[in-house]
PDB file of N, CA and C in Angstrom:
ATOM      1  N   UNK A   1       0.851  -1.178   0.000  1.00  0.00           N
ATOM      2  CA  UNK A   1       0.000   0.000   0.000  1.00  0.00           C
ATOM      3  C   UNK A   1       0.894   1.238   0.000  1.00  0.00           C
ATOM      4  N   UNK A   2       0.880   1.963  -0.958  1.00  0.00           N
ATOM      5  CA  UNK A   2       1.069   3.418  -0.744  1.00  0.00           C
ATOM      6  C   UNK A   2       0.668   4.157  -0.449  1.00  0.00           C
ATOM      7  N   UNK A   3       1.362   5.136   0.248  1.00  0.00           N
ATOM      8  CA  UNK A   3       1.004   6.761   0.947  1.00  0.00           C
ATOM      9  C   UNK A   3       1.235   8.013  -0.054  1.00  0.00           C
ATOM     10  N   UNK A   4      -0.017   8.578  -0.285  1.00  0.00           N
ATOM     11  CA  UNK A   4       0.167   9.764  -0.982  1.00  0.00           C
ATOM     12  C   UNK A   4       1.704  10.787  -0.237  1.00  0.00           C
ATOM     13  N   UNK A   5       1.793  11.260  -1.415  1.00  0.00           N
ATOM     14  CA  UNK A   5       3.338  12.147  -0.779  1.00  0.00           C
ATOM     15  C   UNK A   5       2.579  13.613  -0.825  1.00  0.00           C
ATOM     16  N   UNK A   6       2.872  14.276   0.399  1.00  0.00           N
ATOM     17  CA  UNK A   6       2.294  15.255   1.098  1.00  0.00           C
ATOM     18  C   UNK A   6       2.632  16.983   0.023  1.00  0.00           C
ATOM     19  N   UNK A   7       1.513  17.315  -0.726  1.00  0.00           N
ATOM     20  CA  UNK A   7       1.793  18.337  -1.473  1.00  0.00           C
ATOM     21  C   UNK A   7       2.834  19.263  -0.632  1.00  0.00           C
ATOM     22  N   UNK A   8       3.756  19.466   0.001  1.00  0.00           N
ATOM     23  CA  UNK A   8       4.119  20.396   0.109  1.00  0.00           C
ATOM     24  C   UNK A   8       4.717  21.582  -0.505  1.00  0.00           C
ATOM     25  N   UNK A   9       5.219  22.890  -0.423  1.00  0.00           N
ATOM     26  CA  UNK A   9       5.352  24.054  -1.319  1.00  0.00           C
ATOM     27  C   UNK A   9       7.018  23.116  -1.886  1.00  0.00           C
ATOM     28  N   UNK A  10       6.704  23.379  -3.504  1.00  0.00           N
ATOM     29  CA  UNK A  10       7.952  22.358  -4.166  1.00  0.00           C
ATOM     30  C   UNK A  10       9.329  23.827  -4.248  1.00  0.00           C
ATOM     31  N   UNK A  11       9.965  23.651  -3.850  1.00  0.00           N
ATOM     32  CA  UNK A  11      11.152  24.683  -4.180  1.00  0.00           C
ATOM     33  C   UNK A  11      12.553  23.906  -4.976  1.00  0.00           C
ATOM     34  N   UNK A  12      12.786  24.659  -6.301  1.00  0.00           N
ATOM     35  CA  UNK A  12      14.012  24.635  -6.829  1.00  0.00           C
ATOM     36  C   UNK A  12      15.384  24.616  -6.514  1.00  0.00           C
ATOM     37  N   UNK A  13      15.171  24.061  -5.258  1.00  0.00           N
ATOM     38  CA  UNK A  13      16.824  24.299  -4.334  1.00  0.00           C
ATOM     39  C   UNK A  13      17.059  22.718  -4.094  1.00  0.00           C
ATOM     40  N   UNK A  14      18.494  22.669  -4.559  1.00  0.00           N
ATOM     41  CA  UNK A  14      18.895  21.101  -5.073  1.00  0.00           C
ATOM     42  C   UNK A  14      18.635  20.354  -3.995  1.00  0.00           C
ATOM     43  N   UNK A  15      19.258  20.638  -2.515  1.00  0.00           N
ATOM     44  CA  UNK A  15      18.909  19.607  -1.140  1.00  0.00           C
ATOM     45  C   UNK A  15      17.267  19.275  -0.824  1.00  0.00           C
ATOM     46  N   UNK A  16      16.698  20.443  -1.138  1.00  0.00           N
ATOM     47  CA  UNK A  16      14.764  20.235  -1.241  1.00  0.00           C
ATOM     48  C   UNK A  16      14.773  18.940  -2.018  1.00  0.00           C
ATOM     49  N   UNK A  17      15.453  19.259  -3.081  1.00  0.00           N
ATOM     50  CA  UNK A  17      14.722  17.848  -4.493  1.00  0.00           C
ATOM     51  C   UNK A  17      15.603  16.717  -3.782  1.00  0.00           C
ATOM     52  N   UNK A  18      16.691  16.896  -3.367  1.00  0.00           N
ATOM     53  CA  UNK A  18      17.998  15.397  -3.189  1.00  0.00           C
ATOM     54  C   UNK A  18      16.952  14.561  -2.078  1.00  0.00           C
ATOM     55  N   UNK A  19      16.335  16.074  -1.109  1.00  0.00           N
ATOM     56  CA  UNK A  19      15.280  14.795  -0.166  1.00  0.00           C
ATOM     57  C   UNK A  19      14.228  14.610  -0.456  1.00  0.00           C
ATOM     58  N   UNK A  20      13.396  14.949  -1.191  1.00  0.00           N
ATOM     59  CA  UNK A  20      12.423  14.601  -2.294  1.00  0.00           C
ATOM     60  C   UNK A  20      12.417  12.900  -2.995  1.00  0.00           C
ATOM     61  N   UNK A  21      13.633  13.168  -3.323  1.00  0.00           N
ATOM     62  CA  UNK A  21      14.049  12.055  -4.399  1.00  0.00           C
ATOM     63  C   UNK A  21      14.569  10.919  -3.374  1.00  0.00           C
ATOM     64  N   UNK A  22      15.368  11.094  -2.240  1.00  0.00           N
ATOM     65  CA  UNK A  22      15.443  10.452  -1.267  1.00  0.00           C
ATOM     66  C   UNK A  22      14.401   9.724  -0.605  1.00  0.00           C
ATOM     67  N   UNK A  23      13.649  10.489  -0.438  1.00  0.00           N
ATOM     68  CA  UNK A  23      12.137   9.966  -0.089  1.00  0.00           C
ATOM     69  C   UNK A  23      11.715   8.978  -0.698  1.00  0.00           C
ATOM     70  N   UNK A  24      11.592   9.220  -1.905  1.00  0.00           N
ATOM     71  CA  UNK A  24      10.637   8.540  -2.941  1.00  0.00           C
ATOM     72  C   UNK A  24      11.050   7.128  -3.124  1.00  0.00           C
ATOM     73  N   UNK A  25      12.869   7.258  -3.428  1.00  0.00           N
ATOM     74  CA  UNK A  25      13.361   6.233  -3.519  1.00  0.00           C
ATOM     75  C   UNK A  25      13.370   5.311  -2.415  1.00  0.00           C
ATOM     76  N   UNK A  26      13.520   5.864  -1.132  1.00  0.00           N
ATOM     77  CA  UNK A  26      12.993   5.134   0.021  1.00  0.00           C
ATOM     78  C   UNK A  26      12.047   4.353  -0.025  1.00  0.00           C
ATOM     79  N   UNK A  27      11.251   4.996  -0.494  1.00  0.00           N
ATOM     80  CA  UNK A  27       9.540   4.326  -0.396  1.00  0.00           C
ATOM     81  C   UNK A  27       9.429   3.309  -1.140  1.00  0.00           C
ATOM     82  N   UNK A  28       9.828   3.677  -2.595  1.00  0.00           N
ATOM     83  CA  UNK A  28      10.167   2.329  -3.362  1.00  0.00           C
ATOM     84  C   UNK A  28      10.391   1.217  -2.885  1.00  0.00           C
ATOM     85  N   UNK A  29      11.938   1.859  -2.662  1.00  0.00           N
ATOM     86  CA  UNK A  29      12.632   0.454  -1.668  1.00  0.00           C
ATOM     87  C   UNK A  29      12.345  -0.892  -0.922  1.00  0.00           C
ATOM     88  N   UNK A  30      11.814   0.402   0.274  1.00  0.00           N
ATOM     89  CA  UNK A  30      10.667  -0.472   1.163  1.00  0.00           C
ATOM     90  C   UNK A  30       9.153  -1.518   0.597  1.00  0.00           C
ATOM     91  N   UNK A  31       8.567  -0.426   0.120  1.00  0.00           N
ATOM     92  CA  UNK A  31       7.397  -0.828  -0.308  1.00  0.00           C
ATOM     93  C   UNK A  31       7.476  -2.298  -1.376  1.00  0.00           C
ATOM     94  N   UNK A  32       8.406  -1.928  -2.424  1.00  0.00           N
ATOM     95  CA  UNK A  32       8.514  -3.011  -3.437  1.00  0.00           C
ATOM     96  C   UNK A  32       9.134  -4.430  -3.278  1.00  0.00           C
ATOM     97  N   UNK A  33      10.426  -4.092  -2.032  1.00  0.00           N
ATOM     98  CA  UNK A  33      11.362  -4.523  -1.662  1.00  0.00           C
ATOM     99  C   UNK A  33      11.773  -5.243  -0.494  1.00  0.00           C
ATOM    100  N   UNK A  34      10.905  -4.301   0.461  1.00  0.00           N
ATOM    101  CA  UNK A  34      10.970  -4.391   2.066  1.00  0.00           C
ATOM    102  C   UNK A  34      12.345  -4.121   2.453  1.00  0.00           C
ATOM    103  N   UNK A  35      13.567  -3.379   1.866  1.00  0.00           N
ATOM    104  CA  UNK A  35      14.553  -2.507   2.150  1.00  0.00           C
ATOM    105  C   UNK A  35      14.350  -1.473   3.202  1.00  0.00           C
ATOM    106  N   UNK A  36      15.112  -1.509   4.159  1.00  0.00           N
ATOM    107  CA  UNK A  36      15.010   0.171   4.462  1.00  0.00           C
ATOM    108  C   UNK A  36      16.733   0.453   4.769  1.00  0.00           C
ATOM    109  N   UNK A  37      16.727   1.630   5.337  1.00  0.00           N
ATOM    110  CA  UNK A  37      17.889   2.177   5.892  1.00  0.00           C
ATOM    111  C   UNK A  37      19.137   1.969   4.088  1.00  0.00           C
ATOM    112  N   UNK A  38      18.538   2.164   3.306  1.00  0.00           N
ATOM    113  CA  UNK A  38      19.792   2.693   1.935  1.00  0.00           C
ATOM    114  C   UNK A  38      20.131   3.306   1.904  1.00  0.00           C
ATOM    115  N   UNK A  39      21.525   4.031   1.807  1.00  0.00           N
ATOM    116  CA  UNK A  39      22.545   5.199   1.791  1.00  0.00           C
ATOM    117  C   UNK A  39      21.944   5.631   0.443  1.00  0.00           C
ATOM    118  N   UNK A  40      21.052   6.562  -0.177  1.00  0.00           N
ATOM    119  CA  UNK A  40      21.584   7.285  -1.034  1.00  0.00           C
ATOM    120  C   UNK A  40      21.935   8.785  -1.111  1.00  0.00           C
ATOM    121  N   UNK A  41      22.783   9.257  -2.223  1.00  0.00           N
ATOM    122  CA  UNK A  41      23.164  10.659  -2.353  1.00  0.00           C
ATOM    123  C   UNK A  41      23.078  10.607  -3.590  1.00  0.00           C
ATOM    124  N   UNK A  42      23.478  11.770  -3.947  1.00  0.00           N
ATOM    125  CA  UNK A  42      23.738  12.304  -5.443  1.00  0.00           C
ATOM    126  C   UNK A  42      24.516  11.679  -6.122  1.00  0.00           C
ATOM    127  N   UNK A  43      25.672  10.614  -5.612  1.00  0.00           N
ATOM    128  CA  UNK A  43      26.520   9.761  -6.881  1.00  0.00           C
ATOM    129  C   UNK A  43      25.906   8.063  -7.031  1.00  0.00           C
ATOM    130  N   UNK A  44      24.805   8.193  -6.170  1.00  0.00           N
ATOM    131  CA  UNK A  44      24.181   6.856  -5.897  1.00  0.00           C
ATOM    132  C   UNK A  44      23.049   6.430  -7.844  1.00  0.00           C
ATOM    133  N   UNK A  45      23.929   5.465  -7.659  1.00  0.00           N
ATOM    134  CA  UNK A  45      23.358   4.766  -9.613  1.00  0.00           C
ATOM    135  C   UNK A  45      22.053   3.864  -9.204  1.00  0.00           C
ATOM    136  N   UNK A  46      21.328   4.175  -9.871  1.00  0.00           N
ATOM    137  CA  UNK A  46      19.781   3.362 -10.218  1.00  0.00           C
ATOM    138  C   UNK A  46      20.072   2.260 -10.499  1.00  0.00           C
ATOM    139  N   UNK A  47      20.899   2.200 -11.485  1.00  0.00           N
ATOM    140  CA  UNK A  47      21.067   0.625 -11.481  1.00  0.00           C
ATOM    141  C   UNK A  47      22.104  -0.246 -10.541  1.00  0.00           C
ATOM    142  N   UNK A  48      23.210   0.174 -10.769  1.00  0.00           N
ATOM    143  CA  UNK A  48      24.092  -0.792  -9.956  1.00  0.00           C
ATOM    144  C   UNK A  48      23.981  -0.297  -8.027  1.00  0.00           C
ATOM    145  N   UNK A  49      23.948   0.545  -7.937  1.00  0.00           N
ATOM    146  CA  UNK A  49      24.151   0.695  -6.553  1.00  0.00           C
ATOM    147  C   UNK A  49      22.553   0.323  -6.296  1.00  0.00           C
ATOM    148  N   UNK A  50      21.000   0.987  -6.463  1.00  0.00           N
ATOM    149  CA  UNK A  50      20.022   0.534  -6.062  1.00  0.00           C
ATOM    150  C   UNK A  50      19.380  -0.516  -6.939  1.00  0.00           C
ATOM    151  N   UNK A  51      19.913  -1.348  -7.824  1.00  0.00           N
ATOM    152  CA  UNK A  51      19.615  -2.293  -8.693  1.00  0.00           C
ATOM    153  C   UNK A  51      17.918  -2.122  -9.501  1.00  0.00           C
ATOM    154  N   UNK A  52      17.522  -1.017  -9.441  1.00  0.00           N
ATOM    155  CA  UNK A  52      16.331  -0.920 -10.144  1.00  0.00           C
ATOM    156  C   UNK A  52      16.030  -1.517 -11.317  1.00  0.00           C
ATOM    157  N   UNK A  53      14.537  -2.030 -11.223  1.00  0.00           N
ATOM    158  CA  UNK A  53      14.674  -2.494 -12.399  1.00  0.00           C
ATOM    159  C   UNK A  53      13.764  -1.726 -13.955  1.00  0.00           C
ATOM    160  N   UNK A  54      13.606  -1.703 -15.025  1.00  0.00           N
ATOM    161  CA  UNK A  54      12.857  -0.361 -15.773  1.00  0.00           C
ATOM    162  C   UNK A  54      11.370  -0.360 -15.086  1.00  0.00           C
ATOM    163  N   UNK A  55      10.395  -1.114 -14.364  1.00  0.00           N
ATOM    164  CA  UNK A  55       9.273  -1.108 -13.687  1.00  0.00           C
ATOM    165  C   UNK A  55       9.545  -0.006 -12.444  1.00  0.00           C
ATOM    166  N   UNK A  56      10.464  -0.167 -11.773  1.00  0.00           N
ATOM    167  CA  UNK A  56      10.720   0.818 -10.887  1.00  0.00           C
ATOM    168  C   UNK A  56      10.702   1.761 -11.096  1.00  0.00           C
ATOM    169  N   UNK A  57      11.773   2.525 -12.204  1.00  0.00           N
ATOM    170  CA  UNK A  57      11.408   3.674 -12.906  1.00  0.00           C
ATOM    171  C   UNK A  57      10.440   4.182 -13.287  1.00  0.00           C
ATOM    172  N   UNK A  58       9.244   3.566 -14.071  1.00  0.00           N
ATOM    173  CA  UNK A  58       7.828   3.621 -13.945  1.00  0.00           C
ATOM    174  C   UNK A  58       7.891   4.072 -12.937  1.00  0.00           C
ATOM    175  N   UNK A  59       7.567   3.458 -11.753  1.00  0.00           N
ATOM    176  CA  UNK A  59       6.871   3.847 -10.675  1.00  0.00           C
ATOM    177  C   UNK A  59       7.310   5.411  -9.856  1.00  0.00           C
ATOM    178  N   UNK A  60       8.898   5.360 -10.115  1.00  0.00           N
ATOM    179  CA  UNK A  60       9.401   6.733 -10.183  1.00  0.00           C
ATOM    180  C   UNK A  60       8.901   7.676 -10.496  1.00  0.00           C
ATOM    181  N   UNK A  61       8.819   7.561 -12.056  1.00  0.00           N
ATOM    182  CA  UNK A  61       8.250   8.780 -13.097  1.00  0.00           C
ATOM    183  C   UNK A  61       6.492   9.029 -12.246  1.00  0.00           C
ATOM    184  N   UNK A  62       5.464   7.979 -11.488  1.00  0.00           N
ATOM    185  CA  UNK A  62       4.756   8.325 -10.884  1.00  0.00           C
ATOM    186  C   UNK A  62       4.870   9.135  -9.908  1.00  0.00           C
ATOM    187  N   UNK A  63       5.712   8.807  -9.070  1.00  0.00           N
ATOM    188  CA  UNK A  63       5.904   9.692  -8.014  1.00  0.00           C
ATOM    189  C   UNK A  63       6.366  11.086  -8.046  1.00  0.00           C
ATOM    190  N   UNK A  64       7.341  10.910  -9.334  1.00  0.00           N
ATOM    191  CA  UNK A  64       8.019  12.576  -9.001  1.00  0.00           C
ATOM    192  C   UNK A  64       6.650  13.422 -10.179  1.00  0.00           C
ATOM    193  N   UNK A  65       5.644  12.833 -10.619  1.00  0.00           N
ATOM    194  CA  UNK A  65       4.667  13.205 -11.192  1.00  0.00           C
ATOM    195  C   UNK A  65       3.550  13.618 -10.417  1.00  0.00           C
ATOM    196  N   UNK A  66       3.384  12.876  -9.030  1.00  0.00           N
ATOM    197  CA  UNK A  66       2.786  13.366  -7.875  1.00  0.00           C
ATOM    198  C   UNK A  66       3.381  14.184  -7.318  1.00  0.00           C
ATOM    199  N   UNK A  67       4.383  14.532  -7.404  1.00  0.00           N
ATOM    200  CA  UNK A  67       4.912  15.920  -6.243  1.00  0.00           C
ATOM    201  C   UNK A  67       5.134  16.474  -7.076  1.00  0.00           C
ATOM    202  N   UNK A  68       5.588  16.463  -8.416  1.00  0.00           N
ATOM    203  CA  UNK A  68       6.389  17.963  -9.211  1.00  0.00           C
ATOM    204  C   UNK A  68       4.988  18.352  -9.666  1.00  0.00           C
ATOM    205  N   UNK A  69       4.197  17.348 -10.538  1.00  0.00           N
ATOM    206  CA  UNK A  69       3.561  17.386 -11.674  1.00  0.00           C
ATOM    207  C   UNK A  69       4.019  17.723 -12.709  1.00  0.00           C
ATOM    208  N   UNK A  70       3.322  18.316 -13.954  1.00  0.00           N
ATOM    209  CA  UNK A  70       3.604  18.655 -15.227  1.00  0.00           C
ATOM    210  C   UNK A  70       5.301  18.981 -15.744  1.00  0.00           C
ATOM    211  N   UNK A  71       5.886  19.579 -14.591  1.00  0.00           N
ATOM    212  CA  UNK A  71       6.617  20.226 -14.965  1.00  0.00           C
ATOM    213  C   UNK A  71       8.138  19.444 -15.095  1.00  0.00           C
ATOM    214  N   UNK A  72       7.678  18.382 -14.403  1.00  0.00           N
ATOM    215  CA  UNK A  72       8.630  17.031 -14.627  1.00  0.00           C
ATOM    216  C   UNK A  72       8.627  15.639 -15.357  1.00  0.00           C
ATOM    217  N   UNK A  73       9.406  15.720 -16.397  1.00  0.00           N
ATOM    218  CA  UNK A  73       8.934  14.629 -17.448  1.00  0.00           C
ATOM    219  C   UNK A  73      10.043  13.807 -17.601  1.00  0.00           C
ATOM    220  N   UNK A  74       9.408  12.673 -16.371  1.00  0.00           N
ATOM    221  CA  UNK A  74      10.954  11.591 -16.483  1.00  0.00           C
ATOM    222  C   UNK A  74      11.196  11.400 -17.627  1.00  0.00           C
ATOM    223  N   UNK A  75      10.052  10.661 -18.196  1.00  0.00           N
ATOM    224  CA  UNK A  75      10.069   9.657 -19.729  1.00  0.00           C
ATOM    225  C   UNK A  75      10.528  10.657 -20.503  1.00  0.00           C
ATOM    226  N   UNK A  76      10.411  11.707 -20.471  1.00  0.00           N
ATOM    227  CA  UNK A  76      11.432  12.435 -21.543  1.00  0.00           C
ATOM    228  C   UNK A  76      12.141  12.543 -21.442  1.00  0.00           C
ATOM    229  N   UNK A  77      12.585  12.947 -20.192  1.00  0.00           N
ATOM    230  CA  UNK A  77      14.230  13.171 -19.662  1.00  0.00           C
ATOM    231  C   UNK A  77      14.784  11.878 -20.150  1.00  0.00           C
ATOM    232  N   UNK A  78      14.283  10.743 -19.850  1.00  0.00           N
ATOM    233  CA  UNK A  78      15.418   9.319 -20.189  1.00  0.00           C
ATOM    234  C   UNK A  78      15.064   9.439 -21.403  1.00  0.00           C
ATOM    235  N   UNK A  79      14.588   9.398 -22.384  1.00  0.00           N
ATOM    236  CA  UNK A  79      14.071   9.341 -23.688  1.00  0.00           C
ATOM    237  C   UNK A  79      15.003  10.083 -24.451  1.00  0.00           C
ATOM    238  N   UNK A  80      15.597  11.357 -24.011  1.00  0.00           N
ATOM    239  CA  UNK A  80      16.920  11.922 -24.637  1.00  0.00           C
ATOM    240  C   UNK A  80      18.143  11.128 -24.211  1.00  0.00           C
ATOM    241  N   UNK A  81      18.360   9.728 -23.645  1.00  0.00           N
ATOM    242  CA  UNK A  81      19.502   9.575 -23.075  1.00  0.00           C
ATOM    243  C   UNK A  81      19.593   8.274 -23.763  1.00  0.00           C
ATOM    244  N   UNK A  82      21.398   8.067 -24.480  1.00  0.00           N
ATOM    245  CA  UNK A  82      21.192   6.459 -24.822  1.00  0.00           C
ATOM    246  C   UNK A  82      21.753   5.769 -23.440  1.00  0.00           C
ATOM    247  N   UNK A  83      21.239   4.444 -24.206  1.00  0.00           N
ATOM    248  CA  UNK A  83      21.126   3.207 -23.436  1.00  0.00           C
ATOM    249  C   UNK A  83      22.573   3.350 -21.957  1.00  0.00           C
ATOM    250  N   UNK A  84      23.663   3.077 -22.583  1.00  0.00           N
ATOM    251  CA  UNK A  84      24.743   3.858 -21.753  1.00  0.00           C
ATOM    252  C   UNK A  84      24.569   4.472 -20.368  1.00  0.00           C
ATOM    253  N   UNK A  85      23.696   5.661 -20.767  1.00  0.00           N
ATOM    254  CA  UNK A  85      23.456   6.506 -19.799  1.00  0.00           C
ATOM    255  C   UNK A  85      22.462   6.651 -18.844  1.00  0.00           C
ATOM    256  N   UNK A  86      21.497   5.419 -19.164  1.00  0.00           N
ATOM    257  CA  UNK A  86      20.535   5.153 -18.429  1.00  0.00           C
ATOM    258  C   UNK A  86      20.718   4.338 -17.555  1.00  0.00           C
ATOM    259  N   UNK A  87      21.636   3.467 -18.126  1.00  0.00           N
ATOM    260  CA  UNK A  87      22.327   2.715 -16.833  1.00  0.00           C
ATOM    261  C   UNK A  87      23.121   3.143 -16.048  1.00  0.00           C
ATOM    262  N   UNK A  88      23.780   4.121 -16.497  1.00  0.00           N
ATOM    263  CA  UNK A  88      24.510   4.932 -14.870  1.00  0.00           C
ATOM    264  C   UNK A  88      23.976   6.183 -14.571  1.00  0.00           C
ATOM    265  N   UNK A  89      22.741   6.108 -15.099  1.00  0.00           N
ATOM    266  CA  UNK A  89      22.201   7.218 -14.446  1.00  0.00           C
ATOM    267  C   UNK A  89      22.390   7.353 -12.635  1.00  0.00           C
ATOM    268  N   UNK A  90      22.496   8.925 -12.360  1.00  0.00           N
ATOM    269  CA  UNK A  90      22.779   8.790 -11.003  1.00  0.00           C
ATOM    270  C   UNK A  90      21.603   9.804 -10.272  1.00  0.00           C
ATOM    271  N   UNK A  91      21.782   9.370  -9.050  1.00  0.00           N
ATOM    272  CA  UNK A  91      20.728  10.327  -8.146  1.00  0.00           C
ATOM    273  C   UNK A  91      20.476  11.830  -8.581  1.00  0.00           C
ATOM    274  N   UNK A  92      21.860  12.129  -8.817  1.00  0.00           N
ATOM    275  CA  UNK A  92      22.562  14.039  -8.718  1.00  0.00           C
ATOM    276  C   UNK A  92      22.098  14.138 -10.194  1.00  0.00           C
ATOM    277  N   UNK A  93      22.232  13.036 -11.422  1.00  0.00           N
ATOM    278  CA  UNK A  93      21.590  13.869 -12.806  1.00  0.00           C
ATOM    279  C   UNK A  93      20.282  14.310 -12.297  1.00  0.00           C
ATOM    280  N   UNK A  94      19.243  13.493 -12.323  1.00  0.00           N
ATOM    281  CA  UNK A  94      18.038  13.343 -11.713  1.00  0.00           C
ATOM    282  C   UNK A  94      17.728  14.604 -11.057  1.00  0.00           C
ATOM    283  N   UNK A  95      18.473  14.893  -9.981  1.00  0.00           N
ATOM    284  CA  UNK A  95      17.907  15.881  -9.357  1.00  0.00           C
ATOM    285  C   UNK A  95      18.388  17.182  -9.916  1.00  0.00           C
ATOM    286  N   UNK A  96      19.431  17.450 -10.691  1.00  0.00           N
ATOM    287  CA  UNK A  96      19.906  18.447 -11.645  1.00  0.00           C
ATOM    288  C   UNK A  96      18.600  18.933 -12.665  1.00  0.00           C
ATOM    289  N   UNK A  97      18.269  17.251 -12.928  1.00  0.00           N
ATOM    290  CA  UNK A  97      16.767  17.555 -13.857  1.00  0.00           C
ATOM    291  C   UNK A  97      16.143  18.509 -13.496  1.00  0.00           C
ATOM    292  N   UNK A  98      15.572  17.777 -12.058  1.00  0.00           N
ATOM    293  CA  UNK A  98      14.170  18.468 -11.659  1.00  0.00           C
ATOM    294  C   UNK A  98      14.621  19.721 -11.223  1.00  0.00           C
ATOM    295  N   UNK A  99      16.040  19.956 -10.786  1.00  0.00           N
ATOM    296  CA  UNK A  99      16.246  21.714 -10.330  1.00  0.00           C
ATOM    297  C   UNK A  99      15.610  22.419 -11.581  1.00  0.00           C
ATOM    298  N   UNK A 100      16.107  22.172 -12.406  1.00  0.00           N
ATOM    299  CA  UNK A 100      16.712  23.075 -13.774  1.00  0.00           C
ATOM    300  C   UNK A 100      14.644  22.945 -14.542  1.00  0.00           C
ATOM    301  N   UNK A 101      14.651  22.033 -14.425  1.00  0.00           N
ATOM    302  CA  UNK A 101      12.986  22.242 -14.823  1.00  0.00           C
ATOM    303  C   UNK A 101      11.701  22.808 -14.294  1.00  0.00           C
ATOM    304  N   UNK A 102      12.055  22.723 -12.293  1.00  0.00           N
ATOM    305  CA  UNK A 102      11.245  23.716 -11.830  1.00  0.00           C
ATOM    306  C   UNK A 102      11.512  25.264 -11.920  1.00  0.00           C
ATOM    307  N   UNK A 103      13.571  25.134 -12.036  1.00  0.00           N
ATOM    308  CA  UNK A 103      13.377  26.825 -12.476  1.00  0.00           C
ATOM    309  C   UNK A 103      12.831  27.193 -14.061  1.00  0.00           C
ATOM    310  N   UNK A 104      12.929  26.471 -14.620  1.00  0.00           N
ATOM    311  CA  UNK A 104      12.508  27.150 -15.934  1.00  0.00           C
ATOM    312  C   UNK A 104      10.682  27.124 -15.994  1.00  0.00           C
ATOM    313  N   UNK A 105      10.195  26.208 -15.017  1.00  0.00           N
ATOM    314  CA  UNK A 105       9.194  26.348 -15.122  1.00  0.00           C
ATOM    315  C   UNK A 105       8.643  27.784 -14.084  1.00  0.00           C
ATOM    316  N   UNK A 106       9.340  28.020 -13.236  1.00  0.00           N
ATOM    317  CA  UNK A 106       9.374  29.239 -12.321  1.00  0.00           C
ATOM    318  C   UNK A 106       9.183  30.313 -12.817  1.00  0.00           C
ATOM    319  N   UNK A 107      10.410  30.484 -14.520  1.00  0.00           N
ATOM    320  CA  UNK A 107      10.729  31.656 -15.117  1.00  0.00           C
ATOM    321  C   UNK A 107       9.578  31.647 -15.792  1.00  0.00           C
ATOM    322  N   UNK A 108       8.781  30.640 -16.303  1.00  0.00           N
ATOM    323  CA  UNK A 108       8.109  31.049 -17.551  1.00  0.00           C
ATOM    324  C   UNK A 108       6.715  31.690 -17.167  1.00  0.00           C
TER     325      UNK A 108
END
C-alpha cells in the first residue's frame, strides 16, 4: 500500500529535491522490496548501486509526477539519453533535472 506524498510548497533548491528524491526512492525500496535504511546521495546509480529495475522507474516517473507534476517529465528526460546513460544514471543527474525544470518552469 502506498502513501500519498504530502503536497508540500515544491522549491528549486537542489537539497529540497535530493530529499524529495530520497524519499521517494525510500519508499520504493521499502514498499517493493521491504529494504530500508539505503545510503543514497547524489553519486548513488539506479542501477548498480540501487539495482532498479525499468518497472521501478515507472513507478518513479509516478511519483516525481505526484509531487512535481507537469513540470517534470521523467520519460522524456530518459528518452533523450542512450542506453549507456541510463544505466549509470545517477541520483545528482536526476535531481539536476528536476532543479533546472522547476526553475525554468518558475521563469516562464
Amino acid at each position: 500500500m502506498t502513501h500519498p506524498t504530502p503536497r508540500l510548497p515544491v522549491t528549486a533548491d537542489e537539497q529540497a529535491v535530493l530529499a524529495d528524491i530520497t524519499g521517494m526512492l525510500a519508499r520504493l525500496l521499502r514498499d517493493e522490496y521491504g529494504l530500508d535504511d539505503i545510503g543514497i546521495g547524489m553519486r548513488t546509480t539506479f542501477n548498480r548501486d540501487l539495482e532498479l529495475e525499468s518497472i521501478d522507474l515507472v513507478t518513479l516517473a509516478g511519483l516525481l509526477q505526484e509531487r512535481y507534476g507537469d513540470r517534470i517529465n521523467f520519460a522524456e528526460f530518459l528518452a533523450g539519453m542512450e542506453f549507456d546513460e541510463i544505466i549509470e544514471l545517477t541520483v545528482g543527474r536526476l535531481v539536476e533535472y528536476v532543479v533546472t525544470s522547476l526553475k525554468a518552469a518558475e521563469a516562464s
